[in-house]
Structures are given as C-alpha cells and as structure tokens.
N, C-alpha and C. Protein backbone atom coordinates (compact mmCIF):
# COMPACT_ATOMS: atom_id res chain seq x y z
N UNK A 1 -57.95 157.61 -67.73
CA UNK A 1 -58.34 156.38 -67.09
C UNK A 1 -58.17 156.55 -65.57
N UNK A 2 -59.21 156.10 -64.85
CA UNK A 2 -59.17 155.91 -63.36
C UNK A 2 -58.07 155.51 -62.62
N UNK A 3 -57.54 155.50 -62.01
CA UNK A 3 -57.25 154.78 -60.79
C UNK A 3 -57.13 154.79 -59.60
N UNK A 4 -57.92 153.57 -59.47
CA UNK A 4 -58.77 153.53 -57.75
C UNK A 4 -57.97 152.88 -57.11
N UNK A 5 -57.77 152.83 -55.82
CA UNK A 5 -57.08 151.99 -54.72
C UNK A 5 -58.28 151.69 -53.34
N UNK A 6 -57.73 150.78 -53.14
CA UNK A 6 -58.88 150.92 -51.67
C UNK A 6 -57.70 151.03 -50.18
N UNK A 7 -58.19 152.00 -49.35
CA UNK A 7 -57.46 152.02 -48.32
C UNK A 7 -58.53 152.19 -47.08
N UNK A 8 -57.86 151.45 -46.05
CA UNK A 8 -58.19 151.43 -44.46
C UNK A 8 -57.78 152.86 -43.45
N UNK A 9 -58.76 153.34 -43.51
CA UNK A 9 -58.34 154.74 -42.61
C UNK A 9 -59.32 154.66 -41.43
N UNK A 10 -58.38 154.51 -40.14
CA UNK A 10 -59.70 154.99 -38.88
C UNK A 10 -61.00 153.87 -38.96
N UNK A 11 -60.30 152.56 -38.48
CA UNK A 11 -61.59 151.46 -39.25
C UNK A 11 -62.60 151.94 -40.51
N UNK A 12 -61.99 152.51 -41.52
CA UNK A 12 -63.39 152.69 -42.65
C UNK A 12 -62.84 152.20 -43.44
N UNK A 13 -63.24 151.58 -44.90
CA UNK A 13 -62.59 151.26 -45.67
C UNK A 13 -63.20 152.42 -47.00
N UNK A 14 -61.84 153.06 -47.50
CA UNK A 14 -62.78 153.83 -48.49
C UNK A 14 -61.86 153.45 -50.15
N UNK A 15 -62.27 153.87 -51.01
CA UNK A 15 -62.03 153.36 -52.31
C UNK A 15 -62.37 154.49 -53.18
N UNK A 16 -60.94 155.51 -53.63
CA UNK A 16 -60.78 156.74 -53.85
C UNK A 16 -59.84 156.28 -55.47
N UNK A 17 -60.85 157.43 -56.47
CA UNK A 17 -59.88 157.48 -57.45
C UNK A 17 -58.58 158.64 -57.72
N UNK A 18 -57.45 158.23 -57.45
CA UNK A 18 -56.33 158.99 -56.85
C UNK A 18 -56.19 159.66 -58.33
N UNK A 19 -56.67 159.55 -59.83
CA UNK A 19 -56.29 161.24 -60.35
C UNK A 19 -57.52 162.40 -60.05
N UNK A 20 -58.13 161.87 -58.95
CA UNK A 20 -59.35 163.20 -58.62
C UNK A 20 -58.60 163.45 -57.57
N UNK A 21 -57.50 163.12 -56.89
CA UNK A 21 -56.76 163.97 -55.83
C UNK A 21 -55.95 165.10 -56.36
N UNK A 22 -56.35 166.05 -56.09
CA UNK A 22 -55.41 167.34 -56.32
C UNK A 22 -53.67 167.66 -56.25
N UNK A 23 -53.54 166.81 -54.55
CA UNK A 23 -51.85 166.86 -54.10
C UNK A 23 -51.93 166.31 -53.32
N UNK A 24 -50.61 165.60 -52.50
CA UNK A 24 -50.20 164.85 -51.67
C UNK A 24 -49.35 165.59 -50.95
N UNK A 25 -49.47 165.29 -49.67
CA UNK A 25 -47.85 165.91 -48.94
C UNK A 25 -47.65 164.33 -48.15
N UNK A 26 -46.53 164.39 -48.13
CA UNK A 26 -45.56 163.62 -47.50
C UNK A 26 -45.24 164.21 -46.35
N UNK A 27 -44.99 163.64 -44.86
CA UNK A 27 -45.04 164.18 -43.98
C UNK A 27 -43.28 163.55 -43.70
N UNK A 28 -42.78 164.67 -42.22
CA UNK A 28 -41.44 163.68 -42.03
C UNK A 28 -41.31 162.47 -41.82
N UNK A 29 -42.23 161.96 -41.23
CA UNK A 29 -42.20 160.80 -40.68
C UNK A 29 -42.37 159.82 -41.82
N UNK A 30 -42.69 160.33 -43.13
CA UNK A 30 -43.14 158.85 -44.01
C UNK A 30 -44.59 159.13 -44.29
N UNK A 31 -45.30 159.49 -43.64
CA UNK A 31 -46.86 159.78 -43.42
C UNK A 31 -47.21 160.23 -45.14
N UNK A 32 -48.14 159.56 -45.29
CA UNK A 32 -48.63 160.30 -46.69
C UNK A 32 -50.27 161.06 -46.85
N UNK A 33 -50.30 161.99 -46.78
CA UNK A 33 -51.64 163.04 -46.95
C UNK A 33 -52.29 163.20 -47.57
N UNK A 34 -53.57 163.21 -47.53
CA UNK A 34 -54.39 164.02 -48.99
C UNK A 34 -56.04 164.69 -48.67
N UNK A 35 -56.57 165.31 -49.04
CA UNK A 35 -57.92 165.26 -48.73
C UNK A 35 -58.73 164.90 -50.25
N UNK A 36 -59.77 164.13 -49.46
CA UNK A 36 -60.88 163.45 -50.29
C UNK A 36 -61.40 164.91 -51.33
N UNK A 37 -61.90 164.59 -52.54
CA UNK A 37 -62.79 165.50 -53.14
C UNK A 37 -63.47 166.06 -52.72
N UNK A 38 -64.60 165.34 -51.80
CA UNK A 38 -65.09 166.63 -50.65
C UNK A 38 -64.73 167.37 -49.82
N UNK A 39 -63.35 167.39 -49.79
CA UNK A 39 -62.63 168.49 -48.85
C UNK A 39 -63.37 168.44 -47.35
N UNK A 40 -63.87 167.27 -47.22
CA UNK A 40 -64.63 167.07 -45.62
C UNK A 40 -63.42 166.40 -44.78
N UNK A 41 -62.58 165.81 -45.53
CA UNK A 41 -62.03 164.54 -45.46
C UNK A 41 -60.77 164.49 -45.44
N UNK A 42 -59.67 164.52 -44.69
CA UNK A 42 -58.39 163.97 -44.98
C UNK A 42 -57.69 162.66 -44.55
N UNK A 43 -57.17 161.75 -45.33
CA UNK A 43 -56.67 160.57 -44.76
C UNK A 43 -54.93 160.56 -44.62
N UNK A 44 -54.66 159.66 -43.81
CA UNK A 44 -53.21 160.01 -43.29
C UNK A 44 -52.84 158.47 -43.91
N UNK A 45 -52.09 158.23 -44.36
CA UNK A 45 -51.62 156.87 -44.56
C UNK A 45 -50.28 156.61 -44.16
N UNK A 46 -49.78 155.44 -43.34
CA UNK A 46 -48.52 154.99 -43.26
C UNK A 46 -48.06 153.80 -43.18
N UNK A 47 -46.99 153.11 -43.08
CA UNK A 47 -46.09 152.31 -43.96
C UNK A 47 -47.05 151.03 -42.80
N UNK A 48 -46.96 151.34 -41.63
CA UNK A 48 -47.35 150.34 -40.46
C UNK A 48 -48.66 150.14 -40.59
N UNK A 49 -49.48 151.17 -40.63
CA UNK A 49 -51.16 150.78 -40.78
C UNK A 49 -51.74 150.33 -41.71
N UNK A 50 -51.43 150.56 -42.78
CA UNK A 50 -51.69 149.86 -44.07
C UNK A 50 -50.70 150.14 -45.10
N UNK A 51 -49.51 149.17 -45.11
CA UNK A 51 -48.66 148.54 -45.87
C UNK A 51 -48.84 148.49 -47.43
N UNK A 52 -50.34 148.14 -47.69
CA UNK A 52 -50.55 147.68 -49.20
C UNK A 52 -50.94 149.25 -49.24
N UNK A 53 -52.33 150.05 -48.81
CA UNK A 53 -52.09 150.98 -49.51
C UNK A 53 -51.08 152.68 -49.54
N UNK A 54 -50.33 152.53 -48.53
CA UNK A 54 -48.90 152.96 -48.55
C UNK A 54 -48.03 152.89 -49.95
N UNK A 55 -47.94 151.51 -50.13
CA UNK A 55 -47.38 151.01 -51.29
C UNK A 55 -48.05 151.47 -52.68
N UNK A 56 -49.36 151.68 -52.61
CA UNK A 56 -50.00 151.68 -53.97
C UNK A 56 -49.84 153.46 -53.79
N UNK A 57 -49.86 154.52 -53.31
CA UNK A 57 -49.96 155.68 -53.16
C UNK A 57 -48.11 155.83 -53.72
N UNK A 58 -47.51 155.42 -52.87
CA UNK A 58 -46.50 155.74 -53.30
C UNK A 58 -45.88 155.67 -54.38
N UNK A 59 -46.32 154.00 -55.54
CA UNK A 59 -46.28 153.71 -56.95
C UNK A 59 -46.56 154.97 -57.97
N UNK A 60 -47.86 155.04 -57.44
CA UNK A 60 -48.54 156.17 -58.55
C UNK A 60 -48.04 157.56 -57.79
N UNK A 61 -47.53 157.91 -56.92
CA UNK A 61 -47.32 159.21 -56.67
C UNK A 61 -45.54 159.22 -57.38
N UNK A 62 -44.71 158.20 -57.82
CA UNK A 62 -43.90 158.25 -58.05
C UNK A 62 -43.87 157.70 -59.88
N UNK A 63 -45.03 157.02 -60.17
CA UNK A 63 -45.15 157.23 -61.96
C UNK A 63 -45.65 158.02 -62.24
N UNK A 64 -46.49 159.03 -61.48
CA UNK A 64 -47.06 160.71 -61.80
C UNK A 64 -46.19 161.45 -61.82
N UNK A 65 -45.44 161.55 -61.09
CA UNK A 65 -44.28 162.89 -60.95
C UNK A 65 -42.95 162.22 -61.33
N UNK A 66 -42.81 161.36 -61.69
CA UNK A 66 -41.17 160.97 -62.02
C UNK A 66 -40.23 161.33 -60.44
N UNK A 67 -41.19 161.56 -59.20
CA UNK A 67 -39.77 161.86 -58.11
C UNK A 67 -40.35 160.77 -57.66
N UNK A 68 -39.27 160.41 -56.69
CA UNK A 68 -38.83 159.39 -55.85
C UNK A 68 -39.05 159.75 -54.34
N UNK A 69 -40.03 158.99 -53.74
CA UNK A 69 -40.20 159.58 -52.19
C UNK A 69 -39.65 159.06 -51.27
C-alpha cells in the first residue's frame, strides 16, 4: 500500500509516495533528505519550513525502521 504525503519544497508543492523512496539521510542539523524517483530531484525538509511534513517523514521513517530519529 502507498503512502503519499504532500510537502512544500522551494515554493513547489510536490506529493511523493515515500515507499518508492529508496533512503533517507538525516542531516546534523535535523534536516531530512531524499531524492525523488527521478533522481533529478532532491528535497531537503526541516522542522521550521514545513512542520507538518517534517512530522509525517519522520512517523513513517520511524514505523519503517523501528529507530528513533
């Protein structure tokens, strides 16, 4: 089963199904990483710029892997 989130990157709004993401890195700062399926693409997400989808990345990156970020 899918699951999509919609997030605000760089004024765009895009709407990505996060088990077609490969990996995430977590940056020091909190920052959360990934590149789009087309590998054209990487979005940076953080806690200040968009709050909600910060929050939803971090849910499912933490009921996927059982760790705690």
């Amino acid at each position: 089963m899918a699951y999509w989130i919609k997030i605000t990157y760089e004024r765009n709004n895009y709407v990505i199904d996060l088990d077609r993401i490969p990996a995430f890195c977590q940056l020091p700062n909190g920052r959360i990483s990934f590149a789009l399926p087309d590998g054209s693409t990487t979005i940076v997400v953080n806690q200040q710029s968009d709050p909600d989808g910060y929050q939803l990345l971090v849910d499912y990156i933490e009921k996927q892997t059982g760790f705690s970020l």
